[in-house]
C-alpha atoms as a PDB file:
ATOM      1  CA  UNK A   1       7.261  23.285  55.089  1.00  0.00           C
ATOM      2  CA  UNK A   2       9.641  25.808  57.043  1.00  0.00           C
ATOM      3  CA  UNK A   3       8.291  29.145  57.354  1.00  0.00           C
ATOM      4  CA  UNK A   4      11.568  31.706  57.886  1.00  0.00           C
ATOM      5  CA  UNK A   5      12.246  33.991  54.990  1.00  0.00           C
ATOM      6  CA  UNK A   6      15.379  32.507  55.143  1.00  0.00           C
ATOM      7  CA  UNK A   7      13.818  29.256  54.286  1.00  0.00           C
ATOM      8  CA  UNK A   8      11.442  31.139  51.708  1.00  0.00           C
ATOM      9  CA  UNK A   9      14.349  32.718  49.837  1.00  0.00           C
ATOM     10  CA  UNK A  10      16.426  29.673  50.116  1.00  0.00           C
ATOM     11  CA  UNK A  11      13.725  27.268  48.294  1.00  0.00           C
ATOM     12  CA  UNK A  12      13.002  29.925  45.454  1.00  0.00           C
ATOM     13  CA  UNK A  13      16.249  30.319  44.611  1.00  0.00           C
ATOM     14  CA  UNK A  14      16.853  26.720  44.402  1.00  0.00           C
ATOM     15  CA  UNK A  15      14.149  26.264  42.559  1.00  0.00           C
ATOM     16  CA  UNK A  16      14.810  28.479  39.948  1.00  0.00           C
ATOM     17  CA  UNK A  17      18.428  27.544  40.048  1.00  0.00           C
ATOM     18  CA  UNK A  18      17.350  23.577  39.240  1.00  0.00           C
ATOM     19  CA  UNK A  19      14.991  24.979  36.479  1.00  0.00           C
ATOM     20  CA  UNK A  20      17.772  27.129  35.097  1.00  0.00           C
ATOM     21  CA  UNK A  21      15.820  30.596  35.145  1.00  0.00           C
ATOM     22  CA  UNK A  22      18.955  32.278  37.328  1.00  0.00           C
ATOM     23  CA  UNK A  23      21.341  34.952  35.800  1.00  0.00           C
ATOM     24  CA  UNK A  24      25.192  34.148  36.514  1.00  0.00           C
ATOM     25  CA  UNK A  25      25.062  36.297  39.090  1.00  0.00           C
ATOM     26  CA  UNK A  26      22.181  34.884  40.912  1.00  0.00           C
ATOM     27  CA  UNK A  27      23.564  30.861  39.856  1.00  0.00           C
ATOM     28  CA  UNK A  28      26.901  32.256  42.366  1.00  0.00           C
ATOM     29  CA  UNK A  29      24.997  33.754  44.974  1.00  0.00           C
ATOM     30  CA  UNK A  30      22.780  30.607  45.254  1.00  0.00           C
ATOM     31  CA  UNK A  31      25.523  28.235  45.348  1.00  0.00           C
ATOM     32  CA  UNK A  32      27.564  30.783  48.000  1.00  0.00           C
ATOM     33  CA  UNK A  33      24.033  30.002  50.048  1.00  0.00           C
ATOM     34  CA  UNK A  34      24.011  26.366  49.166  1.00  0.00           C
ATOM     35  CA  UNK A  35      27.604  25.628  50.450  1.00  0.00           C
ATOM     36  CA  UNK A  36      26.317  27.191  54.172  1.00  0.00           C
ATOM     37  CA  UNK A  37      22.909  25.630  53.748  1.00  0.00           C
ATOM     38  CA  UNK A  38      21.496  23.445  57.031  1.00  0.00           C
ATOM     39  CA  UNK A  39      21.276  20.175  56.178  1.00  0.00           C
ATOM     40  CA  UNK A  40      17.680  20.491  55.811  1.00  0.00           C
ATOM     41  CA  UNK A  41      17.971  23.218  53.098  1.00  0.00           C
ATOM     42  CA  UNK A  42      20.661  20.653  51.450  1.00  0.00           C
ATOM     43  CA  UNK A  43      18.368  17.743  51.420  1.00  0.00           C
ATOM     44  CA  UNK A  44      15.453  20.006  49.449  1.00  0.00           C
ATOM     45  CA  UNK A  45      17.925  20.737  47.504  1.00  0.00           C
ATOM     46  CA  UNK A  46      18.746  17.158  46.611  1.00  0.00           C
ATOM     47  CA  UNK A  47      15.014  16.219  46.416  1.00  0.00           C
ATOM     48  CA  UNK A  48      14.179  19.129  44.464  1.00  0.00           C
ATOM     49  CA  UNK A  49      16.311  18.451  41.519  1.00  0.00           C
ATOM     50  CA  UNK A  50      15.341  14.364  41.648  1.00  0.00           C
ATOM     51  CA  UNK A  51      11.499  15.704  41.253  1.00  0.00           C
ATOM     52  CA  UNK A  52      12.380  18.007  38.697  1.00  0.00           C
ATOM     53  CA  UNK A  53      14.200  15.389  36.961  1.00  0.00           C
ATOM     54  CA  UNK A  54      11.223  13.464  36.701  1.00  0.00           C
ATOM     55  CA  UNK A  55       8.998  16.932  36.447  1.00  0.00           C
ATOM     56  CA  UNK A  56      10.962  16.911  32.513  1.00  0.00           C
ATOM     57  CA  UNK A  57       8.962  13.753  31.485  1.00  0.00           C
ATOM     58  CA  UNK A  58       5.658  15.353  32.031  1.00  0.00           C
ATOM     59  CA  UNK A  59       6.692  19.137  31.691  1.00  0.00           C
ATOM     60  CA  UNK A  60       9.541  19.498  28.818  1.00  0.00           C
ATOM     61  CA  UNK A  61       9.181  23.369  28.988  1.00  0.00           C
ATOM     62  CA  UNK A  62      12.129  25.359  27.577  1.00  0.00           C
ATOM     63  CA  UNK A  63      10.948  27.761  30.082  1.00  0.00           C
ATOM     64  CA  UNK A  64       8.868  26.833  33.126  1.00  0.00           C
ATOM     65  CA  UNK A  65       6.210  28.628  34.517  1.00  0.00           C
ATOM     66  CA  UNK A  66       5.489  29.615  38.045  1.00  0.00           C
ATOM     67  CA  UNK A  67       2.753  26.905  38.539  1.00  0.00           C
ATOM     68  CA  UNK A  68       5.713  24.319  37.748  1.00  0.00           C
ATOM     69  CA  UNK A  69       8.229  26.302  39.767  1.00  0.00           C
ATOM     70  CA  UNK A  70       5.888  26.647  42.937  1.00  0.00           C
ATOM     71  CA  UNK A  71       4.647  22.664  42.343  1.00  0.00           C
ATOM     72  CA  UNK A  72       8.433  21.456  42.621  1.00  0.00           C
ATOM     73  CA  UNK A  73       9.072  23.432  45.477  1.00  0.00           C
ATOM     74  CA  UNK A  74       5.569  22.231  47.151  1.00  0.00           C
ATOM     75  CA  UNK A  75       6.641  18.583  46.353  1.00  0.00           C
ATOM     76  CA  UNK A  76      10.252  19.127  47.584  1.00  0.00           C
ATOM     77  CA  UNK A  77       9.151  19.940  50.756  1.00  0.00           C
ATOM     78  CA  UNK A  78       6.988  17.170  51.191  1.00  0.00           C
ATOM     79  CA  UNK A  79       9.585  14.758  49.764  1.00  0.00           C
ATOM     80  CA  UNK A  80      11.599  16.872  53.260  1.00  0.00           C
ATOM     81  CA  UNK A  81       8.762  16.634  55.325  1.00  0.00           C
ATOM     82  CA  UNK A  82       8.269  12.823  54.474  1.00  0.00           C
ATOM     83  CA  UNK A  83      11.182  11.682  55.797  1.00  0.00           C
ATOM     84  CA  UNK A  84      10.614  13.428  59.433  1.00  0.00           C
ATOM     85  CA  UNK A  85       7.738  11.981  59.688  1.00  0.00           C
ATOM     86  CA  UNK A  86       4.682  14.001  57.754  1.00  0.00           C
ATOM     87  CA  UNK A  87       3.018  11.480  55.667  1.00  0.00           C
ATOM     88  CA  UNK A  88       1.882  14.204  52.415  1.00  0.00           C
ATOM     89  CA  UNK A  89       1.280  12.517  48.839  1.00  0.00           C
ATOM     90  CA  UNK A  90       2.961  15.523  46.624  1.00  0.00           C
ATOM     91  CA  UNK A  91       5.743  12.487  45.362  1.00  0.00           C
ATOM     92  CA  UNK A  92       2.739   9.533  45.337  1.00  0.00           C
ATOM     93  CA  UNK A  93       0.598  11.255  43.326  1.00  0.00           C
ATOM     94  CA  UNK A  94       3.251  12.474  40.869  1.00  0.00           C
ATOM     95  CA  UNK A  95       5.321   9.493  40.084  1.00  0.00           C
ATOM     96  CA  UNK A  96       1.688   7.314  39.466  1.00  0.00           C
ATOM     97  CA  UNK A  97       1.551  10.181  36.734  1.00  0.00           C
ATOM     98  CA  UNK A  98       4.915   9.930  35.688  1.00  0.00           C
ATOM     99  CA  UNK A  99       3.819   6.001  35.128  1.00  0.00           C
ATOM    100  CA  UNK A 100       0.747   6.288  33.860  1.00  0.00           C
ATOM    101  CA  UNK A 101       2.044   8.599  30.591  1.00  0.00           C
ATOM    102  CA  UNK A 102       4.572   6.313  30.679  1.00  0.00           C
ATOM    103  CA  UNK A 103       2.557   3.021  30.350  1.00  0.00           C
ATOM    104  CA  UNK A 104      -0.127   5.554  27.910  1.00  0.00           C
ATOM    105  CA  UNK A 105       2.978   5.869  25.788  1.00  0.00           C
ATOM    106  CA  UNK A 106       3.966   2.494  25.795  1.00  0.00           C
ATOM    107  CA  UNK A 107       0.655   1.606  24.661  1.00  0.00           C
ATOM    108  CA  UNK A 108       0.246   4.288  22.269  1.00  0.00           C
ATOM    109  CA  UNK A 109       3.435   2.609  20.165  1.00  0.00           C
ATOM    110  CA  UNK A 110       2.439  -0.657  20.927  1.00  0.00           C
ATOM    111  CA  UNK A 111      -1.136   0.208  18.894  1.00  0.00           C
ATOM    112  CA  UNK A 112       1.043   2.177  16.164  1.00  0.00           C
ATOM    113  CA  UNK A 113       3.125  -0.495  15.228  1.00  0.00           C
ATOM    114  CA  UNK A 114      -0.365  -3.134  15.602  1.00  0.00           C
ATOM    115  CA  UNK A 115      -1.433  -0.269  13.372  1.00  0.00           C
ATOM    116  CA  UNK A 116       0.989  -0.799  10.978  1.00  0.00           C
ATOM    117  CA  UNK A 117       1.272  -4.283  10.704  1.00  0.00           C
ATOM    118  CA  UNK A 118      -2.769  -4.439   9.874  1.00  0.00           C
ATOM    119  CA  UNK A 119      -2.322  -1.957   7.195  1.00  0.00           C
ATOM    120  CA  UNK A 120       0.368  -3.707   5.932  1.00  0.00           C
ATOM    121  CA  UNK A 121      -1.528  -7.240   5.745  1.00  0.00           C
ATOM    122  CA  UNK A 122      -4.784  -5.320   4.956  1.00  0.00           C
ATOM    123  CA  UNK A 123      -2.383  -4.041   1.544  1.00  0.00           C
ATOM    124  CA  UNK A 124      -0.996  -7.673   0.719  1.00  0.00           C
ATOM    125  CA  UNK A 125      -4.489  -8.851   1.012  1.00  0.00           C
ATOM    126  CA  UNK A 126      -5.723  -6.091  -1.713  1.00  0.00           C
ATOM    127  CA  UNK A 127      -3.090  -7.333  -3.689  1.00  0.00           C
ATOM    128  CA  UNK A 128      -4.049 -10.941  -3.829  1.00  0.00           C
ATOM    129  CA  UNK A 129      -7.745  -9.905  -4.587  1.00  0.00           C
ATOM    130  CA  UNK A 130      -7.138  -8.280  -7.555  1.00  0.00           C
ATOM    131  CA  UNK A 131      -4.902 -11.545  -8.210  1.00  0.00           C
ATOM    132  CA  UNK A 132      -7.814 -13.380  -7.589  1.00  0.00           C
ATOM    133  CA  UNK A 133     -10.134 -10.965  -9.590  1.00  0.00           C
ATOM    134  CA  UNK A 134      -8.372 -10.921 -12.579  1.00  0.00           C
ATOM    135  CA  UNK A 135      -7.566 -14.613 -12.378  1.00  0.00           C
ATOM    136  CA  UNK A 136     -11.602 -15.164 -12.476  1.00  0.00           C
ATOM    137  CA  UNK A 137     -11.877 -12.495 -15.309  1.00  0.00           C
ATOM    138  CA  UNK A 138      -9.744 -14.970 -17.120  1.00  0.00           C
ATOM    139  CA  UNK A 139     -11.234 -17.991 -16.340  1.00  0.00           C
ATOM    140  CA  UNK A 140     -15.142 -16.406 -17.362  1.00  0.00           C
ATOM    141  CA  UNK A 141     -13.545 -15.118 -20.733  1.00  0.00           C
ATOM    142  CA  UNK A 142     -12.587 -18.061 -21.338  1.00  0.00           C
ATOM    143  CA  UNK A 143     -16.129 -20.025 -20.113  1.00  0.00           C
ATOM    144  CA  UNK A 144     -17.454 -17.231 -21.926  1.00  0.00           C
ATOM    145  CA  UNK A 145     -15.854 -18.396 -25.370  1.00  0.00           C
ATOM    146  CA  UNK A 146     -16.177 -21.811 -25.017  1.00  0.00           C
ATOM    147  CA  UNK A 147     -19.958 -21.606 -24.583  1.00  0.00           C
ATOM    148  CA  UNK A 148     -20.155 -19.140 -27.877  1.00  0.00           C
ATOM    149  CA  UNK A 149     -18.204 -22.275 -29.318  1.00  0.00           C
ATOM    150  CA  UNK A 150     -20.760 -24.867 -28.523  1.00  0.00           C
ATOM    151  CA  UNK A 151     -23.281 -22.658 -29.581  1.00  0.00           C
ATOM    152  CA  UNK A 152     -21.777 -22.241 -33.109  1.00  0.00           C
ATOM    153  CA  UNK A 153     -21.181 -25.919 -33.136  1.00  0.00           C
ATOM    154  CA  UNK A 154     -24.767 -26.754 -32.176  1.00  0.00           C
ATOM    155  CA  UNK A 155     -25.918 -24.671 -35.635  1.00  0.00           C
ATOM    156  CA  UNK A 156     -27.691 -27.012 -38.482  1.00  0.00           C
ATOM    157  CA  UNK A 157     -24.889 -25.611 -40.393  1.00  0.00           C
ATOM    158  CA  UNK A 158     -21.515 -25.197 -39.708  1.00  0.00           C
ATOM    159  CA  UNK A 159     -18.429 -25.459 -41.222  1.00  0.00           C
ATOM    160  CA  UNK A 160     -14.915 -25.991 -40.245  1.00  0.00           C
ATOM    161  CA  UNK A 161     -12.171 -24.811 -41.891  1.00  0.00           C
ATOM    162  CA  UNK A 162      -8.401 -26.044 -41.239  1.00  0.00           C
ATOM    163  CA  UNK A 163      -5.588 -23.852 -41.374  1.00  0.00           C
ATOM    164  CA  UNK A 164      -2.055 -24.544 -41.506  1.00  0.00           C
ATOM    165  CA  UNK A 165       1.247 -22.787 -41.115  1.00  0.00           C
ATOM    166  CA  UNK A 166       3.277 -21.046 -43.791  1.00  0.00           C
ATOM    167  CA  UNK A 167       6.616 -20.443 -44.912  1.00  0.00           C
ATOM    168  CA  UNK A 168       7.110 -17.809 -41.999  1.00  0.00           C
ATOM    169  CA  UNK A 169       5.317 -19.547 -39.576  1.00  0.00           C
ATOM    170  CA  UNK A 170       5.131 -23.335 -40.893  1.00  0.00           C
ATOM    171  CA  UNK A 171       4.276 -25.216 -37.142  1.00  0.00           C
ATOM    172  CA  UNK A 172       1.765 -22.119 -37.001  1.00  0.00           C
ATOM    173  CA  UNK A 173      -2.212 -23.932 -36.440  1.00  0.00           C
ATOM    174  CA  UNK A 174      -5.950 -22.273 -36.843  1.00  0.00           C
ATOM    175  CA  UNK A 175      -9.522 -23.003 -36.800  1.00  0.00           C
ATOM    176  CA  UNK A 176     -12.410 -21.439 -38.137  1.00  0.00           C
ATOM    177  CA  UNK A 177     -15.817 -22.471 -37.244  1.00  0.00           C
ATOM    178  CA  UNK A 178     -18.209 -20.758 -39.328  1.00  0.00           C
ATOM    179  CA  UNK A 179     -22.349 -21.102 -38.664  1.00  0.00           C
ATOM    180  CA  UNK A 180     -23.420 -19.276 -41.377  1.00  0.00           C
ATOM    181  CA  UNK A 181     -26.891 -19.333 -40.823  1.00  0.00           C
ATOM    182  CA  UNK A 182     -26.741 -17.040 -38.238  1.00  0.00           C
ATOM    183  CA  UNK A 183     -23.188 -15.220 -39.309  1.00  0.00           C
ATOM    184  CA  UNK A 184     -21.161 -15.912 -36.818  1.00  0.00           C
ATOM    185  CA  UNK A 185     -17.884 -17.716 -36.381  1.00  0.00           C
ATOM    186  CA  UNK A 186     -15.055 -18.138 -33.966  1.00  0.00           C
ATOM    187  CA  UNK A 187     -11.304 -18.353 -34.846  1.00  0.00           C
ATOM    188  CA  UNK A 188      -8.778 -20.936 -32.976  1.00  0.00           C
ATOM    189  CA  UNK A 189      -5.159 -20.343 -33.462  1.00  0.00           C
ATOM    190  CA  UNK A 190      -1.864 -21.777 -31.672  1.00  0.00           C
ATOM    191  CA  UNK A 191       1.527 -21.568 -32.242  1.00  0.00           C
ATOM    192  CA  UNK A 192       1.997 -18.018 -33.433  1.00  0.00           C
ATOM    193  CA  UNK A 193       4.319 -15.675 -32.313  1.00  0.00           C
ATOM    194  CA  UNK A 194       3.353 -13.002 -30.002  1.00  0.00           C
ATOM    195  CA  UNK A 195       2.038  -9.513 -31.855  1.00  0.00           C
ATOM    196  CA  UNK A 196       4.732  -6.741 -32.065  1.00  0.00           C
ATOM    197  CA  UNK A 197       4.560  -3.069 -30.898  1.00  0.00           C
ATOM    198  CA  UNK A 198       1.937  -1.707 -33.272  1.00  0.00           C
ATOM    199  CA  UNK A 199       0.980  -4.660 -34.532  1.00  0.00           C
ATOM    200  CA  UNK A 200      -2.285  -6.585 -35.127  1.00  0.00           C
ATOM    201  CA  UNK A 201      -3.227 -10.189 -36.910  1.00  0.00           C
ATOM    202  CA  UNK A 202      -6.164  -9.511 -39.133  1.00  0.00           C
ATOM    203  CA  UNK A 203      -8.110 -12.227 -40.692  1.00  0.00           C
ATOM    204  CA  UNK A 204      -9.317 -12.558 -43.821  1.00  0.00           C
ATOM    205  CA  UNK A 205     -12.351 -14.120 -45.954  1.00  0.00           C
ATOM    206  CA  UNK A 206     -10.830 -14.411 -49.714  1.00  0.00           C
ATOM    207  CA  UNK A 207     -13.363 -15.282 -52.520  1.00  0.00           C
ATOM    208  CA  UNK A 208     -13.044 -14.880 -56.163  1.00  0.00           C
ATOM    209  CA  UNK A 209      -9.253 -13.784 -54.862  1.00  0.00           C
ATOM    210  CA  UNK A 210     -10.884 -11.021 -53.026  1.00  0.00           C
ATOM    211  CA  UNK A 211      -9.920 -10.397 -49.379  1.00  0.00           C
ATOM    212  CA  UNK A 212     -12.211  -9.460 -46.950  1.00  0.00           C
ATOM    213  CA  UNK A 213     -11.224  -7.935 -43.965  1.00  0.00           C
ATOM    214  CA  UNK A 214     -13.185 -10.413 -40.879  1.00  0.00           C
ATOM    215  CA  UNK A 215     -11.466  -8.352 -38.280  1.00  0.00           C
ATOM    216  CA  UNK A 216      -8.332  -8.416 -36.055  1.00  0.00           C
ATOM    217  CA  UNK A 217      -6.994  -9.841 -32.905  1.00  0.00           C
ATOM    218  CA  UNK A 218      -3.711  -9.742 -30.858  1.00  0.00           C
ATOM    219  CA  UNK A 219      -1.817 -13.149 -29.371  1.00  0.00           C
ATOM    220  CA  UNK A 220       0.004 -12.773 -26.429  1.00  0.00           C
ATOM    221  CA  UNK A 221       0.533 -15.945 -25.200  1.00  0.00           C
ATOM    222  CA  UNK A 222       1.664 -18.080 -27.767  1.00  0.00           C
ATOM    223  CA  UNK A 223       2.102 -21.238 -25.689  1.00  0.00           C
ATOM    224  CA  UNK A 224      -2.026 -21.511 -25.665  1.00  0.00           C
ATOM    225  CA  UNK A 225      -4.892 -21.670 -27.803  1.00  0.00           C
ATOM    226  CA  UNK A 226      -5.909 -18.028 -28.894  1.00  0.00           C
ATOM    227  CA  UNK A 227      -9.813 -18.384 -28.958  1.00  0.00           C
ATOM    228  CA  UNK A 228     -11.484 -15.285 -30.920  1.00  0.00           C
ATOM    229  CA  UNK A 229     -14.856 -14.457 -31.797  1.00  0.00           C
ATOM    230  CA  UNK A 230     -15.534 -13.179 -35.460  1.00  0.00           C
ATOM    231  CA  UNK A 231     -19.327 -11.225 -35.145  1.00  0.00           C
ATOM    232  CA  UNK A 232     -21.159 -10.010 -38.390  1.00  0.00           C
ATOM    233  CA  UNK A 233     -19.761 -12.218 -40.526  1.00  0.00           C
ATOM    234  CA  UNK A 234     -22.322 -12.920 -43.217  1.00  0.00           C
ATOM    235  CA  UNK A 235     -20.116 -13.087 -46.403  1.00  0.00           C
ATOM    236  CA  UNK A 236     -21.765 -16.622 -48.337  1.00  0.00           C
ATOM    237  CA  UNK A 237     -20.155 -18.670 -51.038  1.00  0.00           C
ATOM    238  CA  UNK A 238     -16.892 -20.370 -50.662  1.00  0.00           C
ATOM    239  CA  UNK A 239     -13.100 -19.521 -50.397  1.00  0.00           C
ATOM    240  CA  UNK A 240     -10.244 -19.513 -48.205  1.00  0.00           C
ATOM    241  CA  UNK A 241      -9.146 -17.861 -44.549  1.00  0.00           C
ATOM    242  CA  UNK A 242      -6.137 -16.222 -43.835  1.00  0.00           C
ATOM    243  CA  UNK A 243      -4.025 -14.432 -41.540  1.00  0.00           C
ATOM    244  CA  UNK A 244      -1.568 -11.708 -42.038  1.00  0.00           C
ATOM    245  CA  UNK A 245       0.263  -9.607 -39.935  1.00  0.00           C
ATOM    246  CA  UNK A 246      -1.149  -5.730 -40.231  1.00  0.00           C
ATOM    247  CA  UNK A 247      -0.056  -2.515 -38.951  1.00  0.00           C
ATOM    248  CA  UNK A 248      -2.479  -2.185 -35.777  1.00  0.00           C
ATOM    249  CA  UNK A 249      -6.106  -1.563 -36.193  1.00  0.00           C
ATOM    250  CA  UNK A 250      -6.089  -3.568 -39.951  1.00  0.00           C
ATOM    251  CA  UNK A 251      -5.570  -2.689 -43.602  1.00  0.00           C
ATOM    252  CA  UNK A 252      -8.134  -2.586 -45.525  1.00  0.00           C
ATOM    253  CA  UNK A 253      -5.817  -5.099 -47.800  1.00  0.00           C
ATOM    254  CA  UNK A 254      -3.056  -7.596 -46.832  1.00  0.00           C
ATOM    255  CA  UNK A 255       0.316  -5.822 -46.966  1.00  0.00           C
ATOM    256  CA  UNK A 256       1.561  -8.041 -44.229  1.00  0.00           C
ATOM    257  CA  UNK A 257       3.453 -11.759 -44.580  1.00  0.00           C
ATOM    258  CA  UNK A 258       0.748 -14.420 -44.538  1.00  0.00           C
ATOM    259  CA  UNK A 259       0.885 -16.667 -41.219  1.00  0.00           C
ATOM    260  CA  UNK A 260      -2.475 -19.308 -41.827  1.00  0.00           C
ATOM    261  CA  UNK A 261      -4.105 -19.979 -44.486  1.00  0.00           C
ATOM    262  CA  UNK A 262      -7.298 -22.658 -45.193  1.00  0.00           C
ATOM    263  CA  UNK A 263      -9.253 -23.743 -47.945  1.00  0.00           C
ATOM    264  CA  UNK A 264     -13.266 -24.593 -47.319  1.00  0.00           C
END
């Protein structure tokens, strides 16, 4: 690196004129000096602003400090000295770390998007779980109710009552299995519409024409058989089953249109 103050005042000045920390008046007098610079001065001036350049990838400083401003003049000169024959690594050592943030940043969004894409799967995978889970809730409700139907139908005594379709509902079908031994029973029905907004279907044990209330149920899937189990139910003698339409949670009468009805 050149010693003369000439050299000295030269390479500061450029240096703050490539980093941009010169007044107007300073910016003129530099490039007044630049325009009778030896070509030596000229070529650190050419190096110096390719390093700082590549200085902004690595240092994006609004305003740069004087360890920045002495390294680009340090690696100017070497970039200078380099070419007449000085073999310093100032450049070599900077432009591996110009790559290597370079290839850390490349990486870094590489592993964001990776990041992404996982937590994307990770959510569609969540998704068809709780498919799954609720699919197998299903299919154990219904397991569920099928063995609480064998196990009525396995009672000494049982009996099964038809019921068919009314007026409002006349391809309307139901099923009551009744074990009354141990007072319990379980309801089939198909083909009945599906339950309205605050709406319930409450079935009912009549005897001696009096209703009682054997609880209430909702169909929404009419398409299927509607399997429902009636607990408690220890009402003897004979009669009839029915279902009516209630306002939801049951009457304690029928006040809704009739949709079953069976005879024992």
């Amino acid at each position: 690196m050149a010693d003369s103050k000439n050299d000295f005042n030269f390479e500061e000045l450029c240096a703050a004129y490539i980093l941009g920390s010169l007044s107007e008046e300073e910016k003129s007098y530099f490039e007044e000096l630049l325009t009778n610079a030896s070509s030596e001065q000229k070529q650190l001036f050419e190096d110096m602003e390719a390093i700082a350049a590549e200085m902004a990838l690595l240092y994006p400083e609004a305003d740069p400090s004087p360890s920045i401003k002495q390294q680009l003049i340090e690696m100017a000169w070497a970039s200078v000295n380099k070419r007449n024959g000085t073999n310093i690594l100032y450049l070599t050592r900077f432009r591996f770390a110009v790559a290597a943030s370079l290839v850390f940043m490349m990486v870094s969004i590489g592993l964001l998007f990776q990041t992404q894409n996982l937590n994307q799967d990770l959510s569609e995978q969540l998704v068809l779980v709780n498919e799954q889970q609720n699919r197998i809730e299903i299919l154990e409700t219904e397991v569920e109710q099928k063995e609480e139907l064998l196990t009525i139908l396995e009672a000494r005594d049982v009996d099964l009552i038809l019921m068919d379709g009314l007026e409002v509902n006349p391809t309307g079908y139901g099923k009551v299995v009744w074990d009354k031994d141990n007072g319990q029973a379980l309801l089939q029905v198909a083909n009945i519409p599906r339950v309205p907004t605050a709406k319930e279907y409450q079935l009912w044990f009549v005897v001696n024409n009096q209703p009682i209330s054997a609880g209430v149920f909702s169909v929404n899937d009419p398409s299927q058989d509607n399997f429902f189990k009636i607990s408690e139910f220890q009402q003897g003698g004979t009669g009839a089953f029915a279902i009516t339409l209630e306002p939801e949670g049951g009457s304690p009468l029928p006040t809704g249109d009739m949709y079953l009805l069976g005879s024992m």
